[in-house]
N, C-alpha and C. Protein backbone atom coordinates (compact mmCIF):
# COMPACT_ATOMS: atom_id res chain seq x y z
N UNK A 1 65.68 72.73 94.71
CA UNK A 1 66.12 74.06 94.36
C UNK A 1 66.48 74.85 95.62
N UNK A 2 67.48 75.67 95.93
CA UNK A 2 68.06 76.49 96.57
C UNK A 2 67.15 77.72 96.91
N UNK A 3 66.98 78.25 97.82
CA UNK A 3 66.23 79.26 97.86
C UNK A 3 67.24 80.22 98.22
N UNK A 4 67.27 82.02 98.04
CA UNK A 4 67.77 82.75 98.44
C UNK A 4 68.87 82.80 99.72
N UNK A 5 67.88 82.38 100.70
CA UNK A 5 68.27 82.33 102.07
C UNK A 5 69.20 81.68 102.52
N UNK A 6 69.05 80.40 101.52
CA UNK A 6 69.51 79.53 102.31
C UNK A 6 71.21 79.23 101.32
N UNK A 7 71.96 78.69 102.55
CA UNK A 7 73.72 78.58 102.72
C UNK A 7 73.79 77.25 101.78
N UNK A 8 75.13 77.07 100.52
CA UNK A 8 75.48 76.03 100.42
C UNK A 8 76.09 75.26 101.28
N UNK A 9 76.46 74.03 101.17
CA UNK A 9 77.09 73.25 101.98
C UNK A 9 78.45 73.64 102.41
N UNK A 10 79.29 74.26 101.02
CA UNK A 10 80.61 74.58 101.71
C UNK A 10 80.11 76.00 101.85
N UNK A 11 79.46 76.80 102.19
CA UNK A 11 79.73 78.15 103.06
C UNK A 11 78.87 77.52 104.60
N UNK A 12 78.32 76.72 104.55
CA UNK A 12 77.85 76.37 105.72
C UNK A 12 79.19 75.91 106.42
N UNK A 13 79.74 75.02 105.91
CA UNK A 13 81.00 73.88 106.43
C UNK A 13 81.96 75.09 106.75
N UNK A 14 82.02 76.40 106.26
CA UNK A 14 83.30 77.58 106.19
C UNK A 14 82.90 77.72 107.42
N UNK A 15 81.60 78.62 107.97
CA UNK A 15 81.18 79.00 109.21
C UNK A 15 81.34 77.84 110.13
N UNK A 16 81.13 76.61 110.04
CA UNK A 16 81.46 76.01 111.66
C UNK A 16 82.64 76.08 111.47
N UNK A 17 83.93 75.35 110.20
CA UNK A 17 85.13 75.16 110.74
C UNK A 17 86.12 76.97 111.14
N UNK A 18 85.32 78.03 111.12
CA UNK A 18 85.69 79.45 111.53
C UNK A 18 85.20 79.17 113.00
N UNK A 19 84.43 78.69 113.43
CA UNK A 19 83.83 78.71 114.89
C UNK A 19 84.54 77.80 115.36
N UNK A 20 84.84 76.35 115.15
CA UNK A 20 85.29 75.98 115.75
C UNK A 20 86.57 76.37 116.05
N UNK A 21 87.62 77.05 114.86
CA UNK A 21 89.12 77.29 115.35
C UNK A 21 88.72 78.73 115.77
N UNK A 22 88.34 79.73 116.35
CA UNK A 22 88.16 80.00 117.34
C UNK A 22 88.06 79.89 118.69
N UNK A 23 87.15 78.35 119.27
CA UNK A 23 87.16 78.19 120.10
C UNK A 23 88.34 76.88 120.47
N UNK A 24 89.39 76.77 119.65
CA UNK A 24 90.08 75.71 120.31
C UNK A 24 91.59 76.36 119.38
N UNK A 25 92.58 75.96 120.18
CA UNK A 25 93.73 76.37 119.66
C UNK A 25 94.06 74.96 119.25
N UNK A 26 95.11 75.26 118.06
CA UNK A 26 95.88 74.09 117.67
C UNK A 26 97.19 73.76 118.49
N UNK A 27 97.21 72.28 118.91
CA UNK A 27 98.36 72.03 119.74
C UNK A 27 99.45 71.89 118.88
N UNK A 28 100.37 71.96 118.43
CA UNK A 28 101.99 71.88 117.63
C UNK A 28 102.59 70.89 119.12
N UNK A 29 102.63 69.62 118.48
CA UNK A 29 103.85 68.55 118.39
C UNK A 29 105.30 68.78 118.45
N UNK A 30 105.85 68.80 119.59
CA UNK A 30 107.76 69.15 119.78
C UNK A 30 107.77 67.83 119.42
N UNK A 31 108.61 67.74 118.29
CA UNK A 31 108.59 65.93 117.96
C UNK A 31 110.17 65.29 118.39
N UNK A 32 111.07 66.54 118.99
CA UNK A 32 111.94 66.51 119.37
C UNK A 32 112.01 66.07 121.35
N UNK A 33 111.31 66.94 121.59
CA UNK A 33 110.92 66.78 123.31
C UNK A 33 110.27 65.16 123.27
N UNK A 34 109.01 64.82 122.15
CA UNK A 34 108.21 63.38 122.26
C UNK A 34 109.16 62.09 122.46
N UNK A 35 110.00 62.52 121.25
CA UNK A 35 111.10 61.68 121.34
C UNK A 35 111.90 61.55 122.60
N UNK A 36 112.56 62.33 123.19
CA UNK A 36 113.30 62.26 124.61
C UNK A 36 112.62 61.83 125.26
N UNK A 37 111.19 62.42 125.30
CA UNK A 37 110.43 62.16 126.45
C UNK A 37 110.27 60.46 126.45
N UNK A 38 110.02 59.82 124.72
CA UNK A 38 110.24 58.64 125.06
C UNK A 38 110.87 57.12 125.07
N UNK A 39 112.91 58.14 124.94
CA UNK A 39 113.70 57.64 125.20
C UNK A 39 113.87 57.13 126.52
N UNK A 40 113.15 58.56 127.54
CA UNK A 40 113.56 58.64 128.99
C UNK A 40 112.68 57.51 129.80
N UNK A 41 111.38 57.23 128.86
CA UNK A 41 110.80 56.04 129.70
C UNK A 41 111.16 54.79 129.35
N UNK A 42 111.29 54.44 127.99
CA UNK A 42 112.02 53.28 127.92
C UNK A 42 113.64 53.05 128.99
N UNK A 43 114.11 53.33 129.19
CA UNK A 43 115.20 53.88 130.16
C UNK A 43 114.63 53.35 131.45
N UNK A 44 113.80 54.39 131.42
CA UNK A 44 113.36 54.48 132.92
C UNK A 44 112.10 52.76 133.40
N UNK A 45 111.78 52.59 132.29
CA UNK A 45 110.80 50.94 132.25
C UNK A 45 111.90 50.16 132.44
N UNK A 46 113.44 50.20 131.67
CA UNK A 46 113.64 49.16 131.87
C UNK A 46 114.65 49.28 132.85
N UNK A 47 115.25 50.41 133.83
CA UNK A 47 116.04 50.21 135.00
C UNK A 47 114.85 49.39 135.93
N UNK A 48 113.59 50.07 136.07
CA UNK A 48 112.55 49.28 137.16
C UNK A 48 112.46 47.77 136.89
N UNK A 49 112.71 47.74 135.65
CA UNK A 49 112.52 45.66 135.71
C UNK A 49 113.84 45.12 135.97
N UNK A 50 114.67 45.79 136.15
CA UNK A 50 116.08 45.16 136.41
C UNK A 50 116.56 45.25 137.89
N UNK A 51 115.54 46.00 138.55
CA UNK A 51 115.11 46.29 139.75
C UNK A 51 114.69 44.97 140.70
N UNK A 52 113.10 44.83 139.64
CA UNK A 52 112.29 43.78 140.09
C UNK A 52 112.77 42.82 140.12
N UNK A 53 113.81 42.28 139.17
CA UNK A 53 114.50 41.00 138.70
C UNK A 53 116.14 41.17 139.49
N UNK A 54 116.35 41.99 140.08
CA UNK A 54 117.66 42.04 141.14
C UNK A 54 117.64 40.45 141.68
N UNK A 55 116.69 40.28 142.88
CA UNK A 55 116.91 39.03 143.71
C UNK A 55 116.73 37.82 142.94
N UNK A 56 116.77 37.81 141.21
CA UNK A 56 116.63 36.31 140.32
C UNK A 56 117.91 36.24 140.01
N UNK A 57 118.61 35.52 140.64
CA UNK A 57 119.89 35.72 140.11
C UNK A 57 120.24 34.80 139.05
N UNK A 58 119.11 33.85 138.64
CA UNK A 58 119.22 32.81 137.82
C UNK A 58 118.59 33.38 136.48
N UNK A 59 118.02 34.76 136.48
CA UNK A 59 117.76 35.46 135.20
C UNK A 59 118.46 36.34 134.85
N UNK A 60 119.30 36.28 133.40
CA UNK A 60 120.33 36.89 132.72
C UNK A 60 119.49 38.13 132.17
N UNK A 61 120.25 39.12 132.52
CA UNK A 61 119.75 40.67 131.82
C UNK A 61 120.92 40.75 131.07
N UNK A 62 120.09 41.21 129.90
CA UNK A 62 121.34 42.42 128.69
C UNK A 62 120.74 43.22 128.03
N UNK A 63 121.15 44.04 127.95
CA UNK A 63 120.69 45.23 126.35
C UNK A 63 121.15 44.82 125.10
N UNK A 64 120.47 44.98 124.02
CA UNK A 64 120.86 45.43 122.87
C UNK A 64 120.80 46.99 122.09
N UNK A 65 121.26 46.94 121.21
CA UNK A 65 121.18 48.38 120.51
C UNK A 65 119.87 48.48 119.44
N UNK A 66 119.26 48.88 119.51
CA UNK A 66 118.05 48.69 118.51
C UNK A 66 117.50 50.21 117.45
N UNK A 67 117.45 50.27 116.48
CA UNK A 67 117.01 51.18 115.93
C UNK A 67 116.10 51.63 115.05
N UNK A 68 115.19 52.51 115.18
CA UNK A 68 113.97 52.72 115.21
C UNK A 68 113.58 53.99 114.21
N UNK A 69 112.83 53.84 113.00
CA UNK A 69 112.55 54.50 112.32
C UNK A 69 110.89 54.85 112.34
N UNK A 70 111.15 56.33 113.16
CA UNK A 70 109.45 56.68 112.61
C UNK A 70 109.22 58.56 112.22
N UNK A 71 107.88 58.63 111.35
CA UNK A 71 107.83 59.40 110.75
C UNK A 71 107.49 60.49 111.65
N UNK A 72 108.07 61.71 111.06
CA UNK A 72 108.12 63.51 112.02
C UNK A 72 109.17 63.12 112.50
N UNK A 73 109.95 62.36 113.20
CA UNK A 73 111.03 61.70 114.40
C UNK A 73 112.33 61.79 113.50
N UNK A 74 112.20 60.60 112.74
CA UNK A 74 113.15 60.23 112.09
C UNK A 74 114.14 58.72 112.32
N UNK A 75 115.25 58.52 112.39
CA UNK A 75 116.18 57.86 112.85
C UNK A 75 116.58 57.78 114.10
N UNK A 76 116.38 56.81 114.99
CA UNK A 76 116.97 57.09 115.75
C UNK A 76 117.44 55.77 116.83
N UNK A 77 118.55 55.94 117.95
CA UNK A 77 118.58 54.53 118.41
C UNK A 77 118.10 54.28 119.48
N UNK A 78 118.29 53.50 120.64
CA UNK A 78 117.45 52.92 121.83
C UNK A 78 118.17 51.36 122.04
N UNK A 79 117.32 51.02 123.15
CA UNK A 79 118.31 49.66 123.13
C UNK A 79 116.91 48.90 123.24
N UNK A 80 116.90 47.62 122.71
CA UNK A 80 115.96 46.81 123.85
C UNK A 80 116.46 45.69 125.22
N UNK A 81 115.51 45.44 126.08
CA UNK A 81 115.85 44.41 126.94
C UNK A 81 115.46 42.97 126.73
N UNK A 82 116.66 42.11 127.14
CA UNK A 82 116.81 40.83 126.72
C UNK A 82 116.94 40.31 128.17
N UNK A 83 115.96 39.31 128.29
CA UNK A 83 116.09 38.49 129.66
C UNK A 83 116.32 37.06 129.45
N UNK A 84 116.88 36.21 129.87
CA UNK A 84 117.26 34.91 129.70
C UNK A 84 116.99 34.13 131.09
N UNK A 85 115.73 33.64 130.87
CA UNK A 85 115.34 32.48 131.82
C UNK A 85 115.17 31.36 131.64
N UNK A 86 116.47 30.67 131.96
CA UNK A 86 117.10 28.95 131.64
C UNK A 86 117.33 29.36 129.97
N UNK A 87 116.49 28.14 129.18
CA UNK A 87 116.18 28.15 127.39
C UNK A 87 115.17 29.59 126.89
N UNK A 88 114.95 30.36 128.09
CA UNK A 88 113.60 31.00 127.36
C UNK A 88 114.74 32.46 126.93
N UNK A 89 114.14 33.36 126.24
CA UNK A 89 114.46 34.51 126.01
C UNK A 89 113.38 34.89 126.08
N UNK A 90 113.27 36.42 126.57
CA UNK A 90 112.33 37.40 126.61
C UNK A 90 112.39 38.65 126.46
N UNK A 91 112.01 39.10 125.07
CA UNK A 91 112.94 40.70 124.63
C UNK A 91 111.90 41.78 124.44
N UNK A 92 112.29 42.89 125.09
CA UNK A 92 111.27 44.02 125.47
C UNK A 92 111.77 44.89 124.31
N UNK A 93 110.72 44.65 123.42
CA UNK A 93 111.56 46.11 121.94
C UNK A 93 110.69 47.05 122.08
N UNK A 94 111.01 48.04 122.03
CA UNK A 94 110.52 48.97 121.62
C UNK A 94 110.28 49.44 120.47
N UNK A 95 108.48 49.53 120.37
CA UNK A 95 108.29 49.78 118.76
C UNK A 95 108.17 51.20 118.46
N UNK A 96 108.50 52.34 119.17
CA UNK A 96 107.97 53.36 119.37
C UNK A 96 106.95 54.13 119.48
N UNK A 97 106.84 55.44 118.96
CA UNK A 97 106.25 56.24 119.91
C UNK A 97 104.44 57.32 118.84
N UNK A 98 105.15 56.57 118.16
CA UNK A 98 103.79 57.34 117.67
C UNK A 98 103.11 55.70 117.08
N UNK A 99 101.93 55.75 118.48
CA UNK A 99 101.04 54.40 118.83
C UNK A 99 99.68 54.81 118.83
N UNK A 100 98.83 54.72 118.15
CA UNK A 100 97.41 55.34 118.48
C UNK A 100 97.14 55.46 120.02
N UNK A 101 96.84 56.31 120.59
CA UNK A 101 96.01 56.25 121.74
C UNK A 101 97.02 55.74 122.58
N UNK A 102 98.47 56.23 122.92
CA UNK A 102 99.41 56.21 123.79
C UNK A 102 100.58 56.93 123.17
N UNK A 103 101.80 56.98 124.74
CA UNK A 103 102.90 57.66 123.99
C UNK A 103 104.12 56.34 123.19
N UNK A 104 103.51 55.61 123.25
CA UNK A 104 105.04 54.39 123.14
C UNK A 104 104.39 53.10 123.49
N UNK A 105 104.97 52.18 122.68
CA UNK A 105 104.44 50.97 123.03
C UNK A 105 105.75 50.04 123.22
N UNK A 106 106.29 49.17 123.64
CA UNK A 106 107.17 47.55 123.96
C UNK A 106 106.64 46.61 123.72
N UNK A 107 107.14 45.75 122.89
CA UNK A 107 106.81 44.83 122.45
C UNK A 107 107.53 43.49 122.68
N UNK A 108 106.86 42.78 123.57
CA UNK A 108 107.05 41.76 124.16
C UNK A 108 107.21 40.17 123.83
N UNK A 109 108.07 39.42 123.37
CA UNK A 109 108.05 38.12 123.12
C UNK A 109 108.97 37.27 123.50
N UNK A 110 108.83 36.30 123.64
CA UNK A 110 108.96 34.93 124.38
C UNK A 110 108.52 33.72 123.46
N UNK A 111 109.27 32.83 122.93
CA UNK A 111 108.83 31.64 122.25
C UNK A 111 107.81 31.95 121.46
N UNK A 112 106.89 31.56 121.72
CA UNK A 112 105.58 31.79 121.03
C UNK A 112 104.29 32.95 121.25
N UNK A 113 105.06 33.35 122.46
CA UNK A 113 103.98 34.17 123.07
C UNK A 113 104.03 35.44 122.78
N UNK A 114 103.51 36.55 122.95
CA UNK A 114 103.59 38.00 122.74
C UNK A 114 102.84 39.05 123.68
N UNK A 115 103.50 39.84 124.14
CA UNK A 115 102.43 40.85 125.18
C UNK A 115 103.11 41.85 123.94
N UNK A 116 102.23 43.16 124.98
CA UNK A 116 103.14 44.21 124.60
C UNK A 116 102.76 45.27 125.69
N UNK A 117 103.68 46.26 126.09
CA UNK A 117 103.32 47.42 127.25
C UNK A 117 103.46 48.81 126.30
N UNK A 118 102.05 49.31 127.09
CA UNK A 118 101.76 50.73 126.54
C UNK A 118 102.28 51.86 127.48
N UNK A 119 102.33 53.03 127.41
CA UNK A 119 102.92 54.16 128.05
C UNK A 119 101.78 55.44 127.97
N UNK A 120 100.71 55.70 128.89
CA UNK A 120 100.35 56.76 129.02
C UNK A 120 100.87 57.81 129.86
N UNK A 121 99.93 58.79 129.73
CA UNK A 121 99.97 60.16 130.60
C UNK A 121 98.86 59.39 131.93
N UNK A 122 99.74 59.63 132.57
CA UNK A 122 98.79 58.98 134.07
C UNK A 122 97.20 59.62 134.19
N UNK A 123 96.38 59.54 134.25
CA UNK A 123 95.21 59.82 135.12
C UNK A 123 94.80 59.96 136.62
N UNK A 124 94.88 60.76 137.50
CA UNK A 124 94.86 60.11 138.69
C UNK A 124 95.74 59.37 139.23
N UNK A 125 95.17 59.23 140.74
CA UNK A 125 96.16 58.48 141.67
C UNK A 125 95.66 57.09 141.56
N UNK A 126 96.72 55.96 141.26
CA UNK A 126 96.18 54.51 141.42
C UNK A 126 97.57 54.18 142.69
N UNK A 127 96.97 53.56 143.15
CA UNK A 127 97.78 52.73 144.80
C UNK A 127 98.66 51.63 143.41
N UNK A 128 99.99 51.92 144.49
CA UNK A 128 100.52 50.29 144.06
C UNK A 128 100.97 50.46 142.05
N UNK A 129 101.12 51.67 141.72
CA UNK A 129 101.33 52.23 140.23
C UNK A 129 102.68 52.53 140.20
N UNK A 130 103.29 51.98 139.42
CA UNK A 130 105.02 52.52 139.27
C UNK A 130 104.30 53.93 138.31
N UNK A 131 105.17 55.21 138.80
CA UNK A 131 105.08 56.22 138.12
C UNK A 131 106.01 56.75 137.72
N UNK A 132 106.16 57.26 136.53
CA UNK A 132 107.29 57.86 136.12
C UNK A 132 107.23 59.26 135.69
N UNK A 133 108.04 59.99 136.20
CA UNK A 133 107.32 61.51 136.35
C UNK A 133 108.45 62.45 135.72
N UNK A 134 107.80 63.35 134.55
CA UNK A 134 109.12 64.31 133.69
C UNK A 134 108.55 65.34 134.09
N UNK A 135 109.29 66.94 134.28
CA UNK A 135 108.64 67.81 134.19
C UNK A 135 108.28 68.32 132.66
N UNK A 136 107.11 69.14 133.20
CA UNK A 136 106.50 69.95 131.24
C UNK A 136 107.52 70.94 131.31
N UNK A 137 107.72 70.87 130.13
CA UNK A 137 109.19 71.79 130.05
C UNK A 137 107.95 72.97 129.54
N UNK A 138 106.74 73.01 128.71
CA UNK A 138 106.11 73.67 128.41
C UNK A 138 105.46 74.51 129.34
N UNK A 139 105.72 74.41 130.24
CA UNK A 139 105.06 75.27 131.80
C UNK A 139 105.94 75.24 132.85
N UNK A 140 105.54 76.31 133.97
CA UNK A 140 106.71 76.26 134.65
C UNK A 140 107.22 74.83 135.44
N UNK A 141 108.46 74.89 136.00
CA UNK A 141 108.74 74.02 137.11
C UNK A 141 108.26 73.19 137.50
N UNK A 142 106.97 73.37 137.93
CA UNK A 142 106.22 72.97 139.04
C UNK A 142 105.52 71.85 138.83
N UNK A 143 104.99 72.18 137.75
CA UNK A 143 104.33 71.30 136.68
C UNK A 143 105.05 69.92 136.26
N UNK A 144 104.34 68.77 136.31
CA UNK A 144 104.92 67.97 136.09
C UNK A 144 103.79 66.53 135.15
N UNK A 145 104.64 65.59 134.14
CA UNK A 145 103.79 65.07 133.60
C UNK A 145 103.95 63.62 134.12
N UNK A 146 102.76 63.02 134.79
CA UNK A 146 103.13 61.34 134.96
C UNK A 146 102.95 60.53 134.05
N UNK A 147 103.74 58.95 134.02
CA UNK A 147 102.99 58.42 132.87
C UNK A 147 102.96 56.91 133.38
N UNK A 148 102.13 56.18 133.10
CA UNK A 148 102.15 55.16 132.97
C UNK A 148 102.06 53.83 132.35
N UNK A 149 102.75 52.51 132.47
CA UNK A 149 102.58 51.61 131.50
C UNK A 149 101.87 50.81 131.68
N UNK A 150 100.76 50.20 131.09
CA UNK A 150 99.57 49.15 130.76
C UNK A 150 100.22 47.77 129.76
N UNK A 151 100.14 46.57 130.88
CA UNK A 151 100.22 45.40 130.22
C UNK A 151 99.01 45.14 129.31
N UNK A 152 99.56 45.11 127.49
CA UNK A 152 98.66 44.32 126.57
C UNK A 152 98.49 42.99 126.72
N UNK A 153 97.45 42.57 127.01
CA UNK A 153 97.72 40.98 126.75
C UNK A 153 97.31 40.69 125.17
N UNK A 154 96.18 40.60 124.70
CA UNK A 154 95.84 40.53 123.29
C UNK A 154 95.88 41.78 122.66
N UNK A 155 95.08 42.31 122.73
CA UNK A 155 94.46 43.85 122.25
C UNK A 155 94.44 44.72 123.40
N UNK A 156 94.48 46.11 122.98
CA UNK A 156 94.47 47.20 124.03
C UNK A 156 92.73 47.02 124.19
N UNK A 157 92.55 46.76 125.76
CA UNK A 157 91.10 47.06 126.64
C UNK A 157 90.79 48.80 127.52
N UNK A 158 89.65 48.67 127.79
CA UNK A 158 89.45 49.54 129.05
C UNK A 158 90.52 49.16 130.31
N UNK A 159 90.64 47.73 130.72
CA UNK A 159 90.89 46.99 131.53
C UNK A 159 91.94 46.99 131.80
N UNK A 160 92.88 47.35 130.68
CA UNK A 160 94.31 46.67 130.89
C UNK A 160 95.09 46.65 132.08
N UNK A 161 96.16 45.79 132.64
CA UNK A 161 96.25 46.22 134.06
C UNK A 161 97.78 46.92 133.74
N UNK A 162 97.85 47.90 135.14
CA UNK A 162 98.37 49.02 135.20
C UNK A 162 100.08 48.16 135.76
N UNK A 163 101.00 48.47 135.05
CA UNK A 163 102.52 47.89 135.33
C UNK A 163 102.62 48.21 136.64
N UNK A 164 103.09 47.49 137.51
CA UNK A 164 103.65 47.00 138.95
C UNK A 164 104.35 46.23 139.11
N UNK A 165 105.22 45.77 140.42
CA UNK A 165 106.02 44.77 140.57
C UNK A 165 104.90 43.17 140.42
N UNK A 166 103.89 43.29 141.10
CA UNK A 166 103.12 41.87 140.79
C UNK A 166 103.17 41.72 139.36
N UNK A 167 102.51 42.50 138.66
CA UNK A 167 101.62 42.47 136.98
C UNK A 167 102.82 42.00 136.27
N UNK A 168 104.33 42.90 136.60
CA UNK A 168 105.19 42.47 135.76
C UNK A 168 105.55 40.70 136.44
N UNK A 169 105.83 40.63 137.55
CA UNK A 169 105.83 38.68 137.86
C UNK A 169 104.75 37.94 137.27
N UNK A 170 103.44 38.56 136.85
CA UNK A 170 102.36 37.78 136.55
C UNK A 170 103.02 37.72 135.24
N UNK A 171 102.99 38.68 134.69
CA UNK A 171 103.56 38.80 133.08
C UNK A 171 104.12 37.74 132.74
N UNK A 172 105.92 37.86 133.32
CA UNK A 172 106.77 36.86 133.11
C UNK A 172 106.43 35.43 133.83
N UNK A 173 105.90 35.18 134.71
CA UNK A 173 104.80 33.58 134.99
C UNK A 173 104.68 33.45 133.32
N UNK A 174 103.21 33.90 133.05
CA UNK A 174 102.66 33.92 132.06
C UNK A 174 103.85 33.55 130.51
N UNK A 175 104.23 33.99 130.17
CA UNK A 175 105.26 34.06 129.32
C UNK A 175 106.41 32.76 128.97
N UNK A 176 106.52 32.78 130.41
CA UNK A 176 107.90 31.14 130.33
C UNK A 176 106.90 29.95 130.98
N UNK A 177 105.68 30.01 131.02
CA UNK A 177 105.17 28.89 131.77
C UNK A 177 104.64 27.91 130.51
């Protein structure tokens, strides 16, 4: 039995969720900026591997046109990268951008094999980190957001290692071997 004093469950549940949106604002999603933002790294991931892969002259680069349906976003296109080493193919798709617990994911396969690369908001300084850096259009100038990509090998870890010119040669080792 209830006594006087005491709060039901939903006027109890009213008072914290009043306290808590008080103390925290709601962030609103530009699902328009997310998107650019992660057109501009796919772009920007795959000029750096075409970079790394300059002095292979025995590995064929191409794009395709690829198109990508996701929800808030909508329609939209992108390309993926296609590498050709000897019989192997190796095609970097992009699955997009709304990935649990990152901004964008690539999805990686080769014959039988499969990676895939993730895209965060950088943390800190790591040595030896390809960074890719947009400004926050949400703050001034100055301000700027890094991000970085994490080779999946099976499942996303604590561990995962951070995209570089080695990680990506280890990668592709890995992949056509």
């Amino acid at each position: 039995m209830m006594t006087a004093t005491a709060k039901s469950g939903k006027e109890r549940l009213r008072e914290i969720v009043q306290r808590q949106s008080k103390n925290k604002q709601i962030k609103t999603i530009d699902w328009v900026e997310r998107k650019q933002t992660w057109l501009e790294q796919i772009n920007l991931l795959f000029q750096i591997i075409e970079q790394w892969l300059d002095n292979f002259e025995s590995i064929k680069i191409q794009k395709q046109e690829v198109w990508i349906t996701e929800e808030y976003i909508g329609k939209y296109q992108t390309e993926r990268l296609l590498l050709y080493v000897g019989d192997i193919l190796i095609s970097f798709t992009p699955h997009g951008t709304l990935v649990m617990a990152a901004k964008g994911r690539v999805d990686i396969h080769a014959s039988n094999n499969r990676r895939a690369m993730i895209v965060l908001e950088k943390e800190g300084e790591r040595p030896g980190v390809v960074s890719f850096t947009y400004p926050d259009s949400s703050e001034t100038d100055t301000n700027t957001i890094q991000y970085e990509w994490l080779i999946v090998k099976e499942k996303p870890t604590k561990d995962m290692p951070v995209l570089n010119e080695d990680t990506f040669s280890d990668l592709i080792a890995d992949l056509i071997e």
